[in-house]
PDB file of N, CA and C in Angstrom:
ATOM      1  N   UNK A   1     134.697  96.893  60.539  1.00  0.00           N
ATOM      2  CA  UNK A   1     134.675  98.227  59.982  1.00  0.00           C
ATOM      3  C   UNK A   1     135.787  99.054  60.635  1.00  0.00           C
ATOM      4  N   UNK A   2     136.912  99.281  59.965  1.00  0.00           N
ATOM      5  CA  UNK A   2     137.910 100.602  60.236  1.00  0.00           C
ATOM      6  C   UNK A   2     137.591 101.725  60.389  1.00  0.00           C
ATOM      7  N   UNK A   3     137.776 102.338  61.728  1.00  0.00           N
ATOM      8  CA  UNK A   3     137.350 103.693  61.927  1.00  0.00           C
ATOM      9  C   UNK A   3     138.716 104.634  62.902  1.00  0.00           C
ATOM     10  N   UNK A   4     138.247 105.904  62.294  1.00  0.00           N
ATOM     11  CA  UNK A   4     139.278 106.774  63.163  1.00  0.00           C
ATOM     12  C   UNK A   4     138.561 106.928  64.791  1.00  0.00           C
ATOM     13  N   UNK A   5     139.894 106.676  65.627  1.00  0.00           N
ATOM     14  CA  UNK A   5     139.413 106.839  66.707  1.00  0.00           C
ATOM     15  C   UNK A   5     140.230 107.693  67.838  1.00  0.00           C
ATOM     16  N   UNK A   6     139.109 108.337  68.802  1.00  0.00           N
ATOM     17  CA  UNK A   6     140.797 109.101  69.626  1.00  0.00           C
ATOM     18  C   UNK A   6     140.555 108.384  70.829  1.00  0.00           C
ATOM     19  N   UNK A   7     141.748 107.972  71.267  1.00  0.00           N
ATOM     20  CA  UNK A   7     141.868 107.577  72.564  1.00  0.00           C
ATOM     21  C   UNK A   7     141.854 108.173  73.643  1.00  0.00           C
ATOM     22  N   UNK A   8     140.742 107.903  74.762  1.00  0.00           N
ATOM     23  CA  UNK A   8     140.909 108.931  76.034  1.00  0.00           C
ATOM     24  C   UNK A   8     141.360 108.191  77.332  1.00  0.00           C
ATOM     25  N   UNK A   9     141.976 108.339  78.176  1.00  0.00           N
ATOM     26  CA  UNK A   9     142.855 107.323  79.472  1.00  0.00           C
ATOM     27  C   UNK A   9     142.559 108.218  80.670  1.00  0.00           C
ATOM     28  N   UNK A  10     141.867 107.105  81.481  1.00  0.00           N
ATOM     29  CA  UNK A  10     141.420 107.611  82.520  1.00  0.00           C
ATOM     30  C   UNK A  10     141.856 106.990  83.748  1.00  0.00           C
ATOM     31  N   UNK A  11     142.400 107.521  84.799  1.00  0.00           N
ATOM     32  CA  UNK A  11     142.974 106.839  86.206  1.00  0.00           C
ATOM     33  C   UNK A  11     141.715 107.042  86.811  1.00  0.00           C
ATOM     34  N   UNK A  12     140.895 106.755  87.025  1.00  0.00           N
ATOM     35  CA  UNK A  12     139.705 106.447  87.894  1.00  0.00           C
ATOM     36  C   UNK A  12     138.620 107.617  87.104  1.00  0.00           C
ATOM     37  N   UNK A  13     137.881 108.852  87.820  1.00  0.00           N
ATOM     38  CA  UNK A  13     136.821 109.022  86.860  1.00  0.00           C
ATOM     39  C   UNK A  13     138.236 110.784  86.233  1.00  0.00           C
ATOM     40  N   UNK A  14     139.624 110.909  86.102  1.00  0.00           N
ATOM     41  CA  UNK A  14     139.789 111.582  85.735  1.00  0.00           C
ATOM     42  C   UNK A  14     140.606 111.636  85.123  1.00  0.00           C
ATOM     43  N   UNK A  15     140.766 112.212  83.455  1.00  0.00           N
ATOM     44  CA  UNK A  15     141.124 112.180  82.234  1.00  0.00           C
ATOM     45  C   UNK A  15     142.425 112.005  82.467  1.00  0.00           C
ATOM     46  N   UNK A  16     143.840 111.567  81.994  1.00  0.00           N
ATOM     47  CA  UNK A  16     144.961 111.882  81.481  1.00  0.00           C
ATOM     48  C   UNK A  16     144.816 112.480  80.349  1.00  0.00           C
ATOM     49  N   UNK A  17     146.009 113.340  80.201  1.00  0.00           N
ATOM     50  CA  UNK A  17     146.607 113.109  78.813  1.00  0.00           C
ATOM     51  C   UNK A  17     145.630 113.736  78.141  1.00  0.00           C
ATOM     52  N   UNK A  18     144.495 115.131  78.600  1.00  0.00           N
ATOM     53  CA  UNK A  18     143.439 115.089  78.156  1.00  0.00           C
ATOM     54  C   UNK A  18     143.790 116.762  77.392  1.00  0.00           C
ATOM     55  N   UNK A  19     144.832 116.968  77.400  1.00  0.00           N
ATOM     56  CA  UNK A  19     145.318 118.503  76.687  1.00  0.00           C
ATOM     57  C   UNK A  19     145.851 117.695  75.278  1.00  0.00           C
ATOM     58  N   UNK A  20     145.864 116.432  74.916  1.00  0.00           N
ATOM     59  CA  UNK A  20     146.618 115.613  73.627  1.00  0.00           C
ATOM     60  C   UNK A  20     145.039 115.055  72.685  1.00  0.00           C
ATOM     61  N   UNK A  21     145.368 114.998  71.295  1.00  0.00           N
ATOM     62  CA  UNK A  21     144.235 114.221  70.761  1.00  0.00           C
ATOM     63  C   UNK A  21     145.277 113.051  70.324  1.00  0.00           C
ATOM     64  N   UNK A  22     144.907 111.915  70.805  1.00  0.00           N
ATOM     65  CA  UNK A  22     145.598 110.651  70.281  1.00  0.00           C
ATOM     66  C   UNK A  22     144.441 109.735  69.259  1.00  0.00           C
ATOM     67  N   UNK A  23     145.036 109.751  68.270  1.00  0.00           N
ATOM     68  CA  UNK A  23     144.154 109.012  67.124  1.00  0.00           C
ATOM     69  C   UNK A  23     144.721 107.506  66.673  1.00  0.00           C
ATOM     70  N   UNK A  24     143.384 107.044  66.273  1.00  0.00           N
ATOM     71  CA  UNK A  24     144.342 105.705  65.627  1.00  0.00           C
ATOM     72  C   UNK A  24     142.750 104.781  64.812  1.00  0.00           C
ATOM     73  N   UNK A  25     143.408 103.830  63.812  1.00  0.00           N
ATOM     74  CA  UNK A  25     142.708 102.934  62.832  1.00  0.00           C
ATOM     75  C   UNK A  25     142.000 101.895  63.494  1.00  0.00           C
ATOM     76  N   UNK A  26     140.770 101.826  63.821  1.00  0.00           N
ATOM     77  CA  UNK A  26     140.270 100.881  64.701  1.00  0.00           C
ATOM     78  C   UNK A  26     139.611  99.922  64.137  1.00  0.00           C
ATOM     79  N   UNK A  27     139.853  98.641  63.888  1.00  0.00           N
ATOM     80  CA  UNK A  27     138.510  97.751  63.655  1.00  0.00           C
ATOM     81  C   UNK A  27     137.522  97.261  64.261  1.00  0.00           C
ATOM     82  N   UNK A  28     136.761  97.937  64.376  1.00  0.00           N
ATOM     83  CA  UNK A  28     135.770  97.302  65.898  1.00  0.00           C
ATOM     84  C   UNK A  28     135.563  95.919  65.408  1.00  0.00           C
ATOM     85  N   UNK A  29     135.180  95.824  64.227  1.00  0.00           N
ATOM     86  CA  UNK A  29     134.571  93.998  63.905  1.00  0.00           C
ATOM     87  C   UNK A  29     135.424  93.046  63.996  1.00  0.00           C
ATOM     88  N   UNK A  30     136.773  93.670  64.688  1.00  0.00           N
ATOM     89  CA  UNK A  30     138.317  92.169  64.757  1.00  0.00           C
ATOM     90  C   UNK A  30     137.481  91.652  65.938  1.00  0.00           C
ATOM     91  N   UNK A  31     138.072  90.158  66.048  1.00  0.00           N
ATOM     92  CA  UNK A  31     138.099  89.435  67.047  1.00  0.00           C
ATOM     93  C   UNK A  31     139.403  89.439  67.801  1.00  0.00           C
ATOM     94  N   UNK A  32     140.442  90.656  67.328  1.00  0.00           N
ATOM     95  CA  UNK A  32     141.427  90.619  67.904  1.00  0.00           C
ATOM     96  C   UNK A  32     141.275  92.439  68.818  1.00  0.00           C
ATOM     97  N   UNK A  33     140.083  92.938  68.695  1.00  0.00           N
ATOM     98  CA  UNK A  33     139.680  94.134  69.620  1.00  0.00           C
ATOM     99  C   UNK A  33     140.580  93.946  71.189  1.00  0.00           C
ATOM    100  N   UNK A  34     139.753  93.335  71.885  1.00  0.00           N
ATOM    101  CA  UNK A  34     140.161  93.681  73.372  1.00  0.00           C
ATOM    102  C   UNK A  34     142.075  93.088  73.296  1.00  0.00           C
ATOM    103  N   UNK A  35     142.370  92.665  72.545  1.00  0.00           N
ATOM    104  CA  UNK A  35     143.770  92.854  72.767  1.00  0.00           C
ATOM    105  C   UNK A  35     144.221  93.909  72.544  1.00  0.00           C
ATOM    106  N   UNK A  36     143.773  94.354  71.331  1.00  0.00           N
ATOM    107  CA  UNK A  36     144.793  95.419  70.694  1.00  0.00           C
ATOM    108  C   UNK A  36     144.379  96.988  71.598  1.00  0.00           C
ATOM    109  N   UNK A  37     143.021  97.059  72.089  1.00  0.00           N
ATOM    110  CA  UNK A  37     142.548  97.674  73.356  1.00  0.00           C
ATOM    111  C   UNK A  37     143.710  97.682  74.466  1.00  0.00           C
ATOM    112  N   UNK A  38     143.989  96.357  74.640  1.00  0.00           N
ATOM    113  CA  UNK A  38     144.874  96.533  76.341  1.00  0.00           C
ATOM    114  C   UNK A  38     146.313  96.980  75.706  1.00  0.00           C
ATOM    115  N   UNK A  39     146.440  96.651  74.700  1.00  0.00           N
ATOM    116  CA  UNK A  39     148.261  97.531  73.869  1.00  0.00           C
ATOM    117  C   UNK A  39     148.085  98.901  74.042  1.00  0.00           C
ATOM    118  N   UNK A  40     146.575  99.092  73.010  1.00  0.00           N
ATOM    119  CA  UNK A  40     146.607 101.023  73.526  1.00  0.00           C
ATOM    120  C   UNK A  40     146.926 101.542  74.568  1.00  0.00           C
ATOM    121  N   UNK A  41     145.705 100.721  75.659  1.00  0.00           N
ATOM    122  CA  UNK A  41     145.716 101.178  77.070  1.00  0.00           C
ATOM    123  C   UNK A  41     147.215 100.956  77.737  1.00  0.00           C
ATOM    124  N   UNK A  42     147.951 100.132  77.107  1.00  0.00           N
ATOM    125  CA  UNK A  42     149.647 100.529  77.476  1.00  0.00           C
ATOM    126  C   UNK A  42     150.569 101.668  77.361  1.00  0.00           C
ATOM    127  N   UNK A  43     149.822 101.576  75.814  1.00  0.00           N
ATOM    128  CA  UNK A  43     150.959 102.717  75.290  1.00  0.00           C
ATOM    129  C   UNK A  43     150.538 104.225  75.902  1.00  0.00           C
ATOM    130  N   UNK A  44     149.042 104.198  76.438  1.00  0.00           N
ATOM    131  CA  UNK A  44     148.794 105.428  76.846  1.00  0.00           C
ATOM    132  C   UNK A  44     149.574 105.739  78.562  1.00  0.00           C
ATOM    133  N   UNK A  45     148.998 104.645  79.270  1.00  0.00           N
ATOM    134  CA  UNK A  45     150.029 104.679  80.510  1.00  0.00           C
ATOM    135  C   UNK A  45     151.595 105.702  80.285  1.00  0.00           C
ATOM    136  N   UNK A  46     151.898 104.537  79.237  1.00  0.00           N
ATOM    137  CA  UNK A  46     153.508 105.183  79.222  1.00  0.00           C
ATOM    138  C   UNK A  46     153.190 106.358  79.107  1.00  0.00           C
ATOM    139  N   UNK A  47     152.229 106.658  77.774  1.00  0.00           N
ATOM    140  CA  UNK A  47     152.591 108.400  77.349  1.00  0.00           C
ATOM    141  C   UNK A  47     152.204 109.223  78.545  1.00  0.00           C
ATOM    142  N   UNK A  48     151.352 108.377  79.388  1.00  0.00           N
ATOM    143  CA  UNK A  48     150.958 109.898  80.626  1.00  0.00           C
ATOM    144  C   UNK A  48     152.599 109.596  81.327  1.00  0.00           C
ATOM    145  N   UNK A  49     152.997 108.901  81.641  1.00  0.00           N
ATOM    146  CA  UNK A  49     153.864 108.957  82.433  1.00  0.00           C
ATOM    147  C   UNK A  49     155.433 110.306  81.791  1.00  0.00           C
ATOM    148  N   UNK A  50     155.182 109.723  80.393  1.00  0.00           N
ATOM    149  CA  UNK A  50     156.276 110.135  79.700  1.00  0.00           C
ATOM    150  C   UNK A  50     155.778 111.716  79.816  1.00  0.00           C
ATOM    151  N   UNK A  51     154.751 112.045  78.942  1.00  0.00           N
ATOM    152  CA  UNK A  51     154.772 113.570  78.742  1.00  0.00           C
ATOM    153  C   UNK A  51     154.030 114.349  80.145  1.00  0.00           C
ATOM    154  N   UNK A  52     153.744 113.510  80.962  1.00  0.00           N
ATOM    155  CA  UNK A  52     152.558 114.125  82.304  1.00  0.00           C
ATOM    156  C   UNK A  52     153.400 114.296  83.198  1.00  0.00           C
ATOM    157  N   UNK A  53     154.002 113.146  83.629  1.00  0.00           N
ATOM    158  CA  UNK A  53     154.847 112.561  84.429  1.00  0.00           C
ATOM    159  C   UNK A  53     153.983 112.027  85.964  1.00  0.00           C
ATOM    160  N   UNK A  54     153.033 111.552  84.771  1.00  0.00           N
ATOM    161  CA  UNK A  54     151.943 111.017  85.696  1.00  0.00           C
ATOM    162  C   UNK A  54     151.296 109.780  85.813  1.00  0.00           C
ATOM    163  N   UNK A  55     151.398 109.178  87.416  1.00  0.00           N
ATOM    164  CA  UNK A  55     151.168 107.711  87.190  1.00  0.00           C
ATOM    165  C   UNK A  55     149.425 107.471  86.682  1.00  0.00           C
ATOM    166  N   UNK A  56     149.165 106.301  86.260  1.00  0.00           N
ATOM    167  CA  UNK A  56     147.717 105.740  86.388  1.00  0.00           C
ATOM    168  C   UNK A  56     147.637 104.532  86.875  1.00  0.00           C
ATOM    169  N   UNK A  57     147.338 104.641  88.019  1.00  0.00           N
ATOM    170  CA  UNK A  57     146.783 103.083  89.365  1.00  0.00           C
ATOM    171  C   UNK A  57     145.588 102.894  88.627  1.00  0.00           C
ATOM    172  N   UNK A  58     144.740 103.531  88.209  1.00  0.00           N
ATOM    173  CA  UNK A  58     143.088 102.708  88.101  1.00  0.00           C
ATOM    174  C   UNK A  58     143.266 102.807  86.731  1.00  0.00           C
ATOM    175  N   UNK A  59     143.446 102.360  85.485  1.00  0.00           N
ATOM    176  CA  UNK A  59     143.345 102.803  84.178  1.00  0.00           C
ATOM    177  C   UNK A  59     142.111 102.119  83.766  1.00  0.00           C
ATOM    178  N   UNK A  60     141.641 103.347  83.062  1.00  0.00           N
ATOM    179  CA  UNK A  60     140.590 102.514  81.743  1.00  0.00           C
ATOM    180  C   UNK A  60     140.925 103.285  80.568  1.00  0.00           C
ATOM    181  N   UNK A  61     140.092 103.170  79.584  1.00  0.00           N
ATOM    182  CA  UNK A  61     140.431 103.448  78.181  1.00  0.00           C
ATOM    183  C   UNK A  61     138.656 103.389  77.155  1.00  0.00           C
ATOM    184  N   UNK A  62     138.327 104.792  76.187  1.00  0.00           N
ATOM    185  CA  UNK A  62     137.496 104.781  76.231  1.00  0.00           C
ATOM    186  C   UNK A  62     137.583 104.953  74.697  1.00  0.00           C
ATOM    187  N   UNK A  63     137.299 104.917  73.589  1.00  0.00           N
ATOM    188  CA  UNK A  63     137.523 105.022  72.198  1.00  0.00           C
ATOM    189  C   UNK A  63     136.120 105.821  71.843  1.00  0.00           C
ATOM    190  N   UNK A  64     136.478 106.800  71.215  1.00  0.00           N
ATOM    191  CA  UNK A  64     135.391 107.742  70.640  1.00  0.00           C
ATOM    192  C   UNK A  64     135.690 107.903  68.847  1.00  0.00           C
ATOM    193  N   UNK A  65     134.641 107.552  68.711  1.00  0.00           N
ATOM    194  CA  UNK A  65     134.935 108.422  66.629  1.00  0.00           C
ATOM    195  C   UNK A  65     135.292 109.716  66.752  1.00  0.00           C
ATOM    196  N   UNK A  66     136.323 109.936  65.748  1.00  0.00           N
ATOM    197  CA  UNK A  66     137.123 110.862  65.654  1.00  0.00           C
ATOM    198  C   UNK A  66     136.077 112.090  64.899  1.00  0.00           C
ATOM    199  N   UNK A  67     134.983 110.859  64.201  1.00  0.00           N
ATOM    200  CA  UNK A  67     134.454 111.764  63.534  1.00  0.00           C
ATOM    201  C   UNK A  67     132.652 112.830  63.784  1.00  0.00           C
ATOM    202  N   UNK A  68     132.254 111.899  64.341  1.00  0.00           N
ATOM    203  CA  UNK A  68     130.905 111.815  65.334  1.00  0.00           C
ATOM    204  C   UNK A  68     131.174 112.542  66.583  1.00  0.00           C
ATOM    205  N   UNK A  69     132.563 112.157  67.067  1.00  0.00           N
ATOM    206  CA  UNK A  69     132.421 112.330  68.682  1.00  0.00           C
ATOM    207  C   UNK A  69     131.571 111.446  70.203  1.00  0.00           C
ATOM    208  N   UNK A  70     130.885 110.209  69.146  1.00  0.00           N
ATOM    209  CA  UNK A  70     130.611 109.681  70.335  1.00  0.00           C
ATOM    210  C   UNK A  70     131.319 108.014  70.471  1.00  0.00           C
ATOM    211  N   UNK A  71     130.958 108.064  71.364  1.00  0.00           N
ATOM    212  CA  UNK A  71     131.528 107.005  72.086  1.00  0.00           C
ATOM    213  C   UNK A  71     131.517 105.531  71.557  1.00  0.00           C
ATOM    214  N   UNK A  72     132.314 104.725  70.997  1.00  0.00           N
ATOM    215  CA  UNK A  72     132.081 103.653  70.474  1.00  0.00           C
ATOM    216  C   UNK A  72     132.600 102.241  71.413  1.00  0.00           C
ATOM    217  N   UNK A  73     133.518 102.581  72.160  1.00  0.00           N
ATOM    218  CA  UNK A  73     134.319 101.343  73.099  1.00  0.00           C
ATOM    219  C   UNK A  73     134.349 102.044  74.232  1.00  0.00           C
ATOM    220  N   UNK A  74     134.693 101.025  75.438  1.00  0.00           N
ATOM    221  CA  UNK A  74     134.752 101.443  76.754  1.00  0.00           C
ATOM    222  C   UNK A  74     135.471  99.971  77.051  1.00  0.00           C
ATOM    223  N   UNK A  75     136.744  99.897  77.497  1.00  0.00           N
ATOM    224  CA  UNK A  75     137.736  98.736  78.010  1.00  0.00           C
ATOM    225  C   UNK A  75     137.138  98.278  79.014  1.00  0.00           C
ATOM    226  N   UNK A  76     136.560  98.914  79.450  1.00  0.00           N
ATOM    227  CA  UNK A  76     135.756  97.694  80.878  1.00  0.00           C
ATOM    228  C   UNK A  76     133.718  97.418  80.492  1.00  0.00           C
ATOM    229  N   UNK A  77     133.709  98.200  79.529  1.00  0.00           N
ATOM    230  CA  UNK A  77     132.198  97.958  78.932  1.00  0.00           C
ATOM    231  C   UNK A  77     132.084  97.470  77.909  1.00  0.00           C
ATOM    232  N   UNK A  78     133.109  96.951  77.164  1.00  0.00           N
ATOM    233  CA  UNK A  78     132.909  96.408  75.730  1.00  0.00           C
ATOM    234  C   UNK A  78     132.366  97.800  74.789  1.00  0.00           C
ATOM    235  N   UNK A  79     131.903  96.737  73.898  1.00  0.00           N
ATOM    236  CA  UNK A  79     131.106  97.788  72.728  1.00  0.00           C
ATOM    237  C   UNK A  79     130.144  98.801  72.979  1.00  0.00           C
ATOM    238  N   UNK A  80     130.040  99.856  72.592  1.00  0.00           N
ATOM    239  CA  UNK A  80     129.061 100.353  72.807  1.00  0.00           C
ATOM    240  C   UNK A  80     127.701 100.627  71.702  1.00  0.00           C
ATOM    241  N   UNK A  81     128.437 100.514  70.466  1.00  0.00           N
ATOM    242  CA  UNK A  81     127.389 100.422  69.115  1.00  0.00           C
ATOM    243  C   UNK A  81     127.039  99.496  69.178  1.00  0.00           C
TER     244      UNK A  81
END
């Protein structure tokens, strides 16, 4: 199932990048999820670095519906629905 999702990036328990809404087309039902998970969680690194100018040593990555607001993925918890 394709869903809108915003991406939130966290260096240990505190937000990057958390003044930005980053959205994107998610399939939770791929079997290609936790890859395309650790690409996000790349591209977000860069962007804190790029627009923050801020590193992330501990990263995680947490996917919320864009539309609900709650929480559907967690990169170190798997699924959450």
């Amino acid at each position: 199932m394709r869903r809108a999702v915003r991406m939130r990036i966290f260096d240990g328990q505190h937000e990057v990048l958390h003044r930005y809404k980053i959205l994107h087309m998610v399939d939770l039902d791929s079997p290609a999820l936790p890859l395309m998970v650790a690409g996000l969680l790349a591209q977000g690194i860069e962007l804190a670095l790029a627009l923050e100018n801020e590193e992330v040593r501990t990263p995680r990555l947490e996917l919320w519906c864009a539309v609900s607001e709650v929480k559907v993925y967690d990169h170190l918890g798997g699924l959450i629905l």
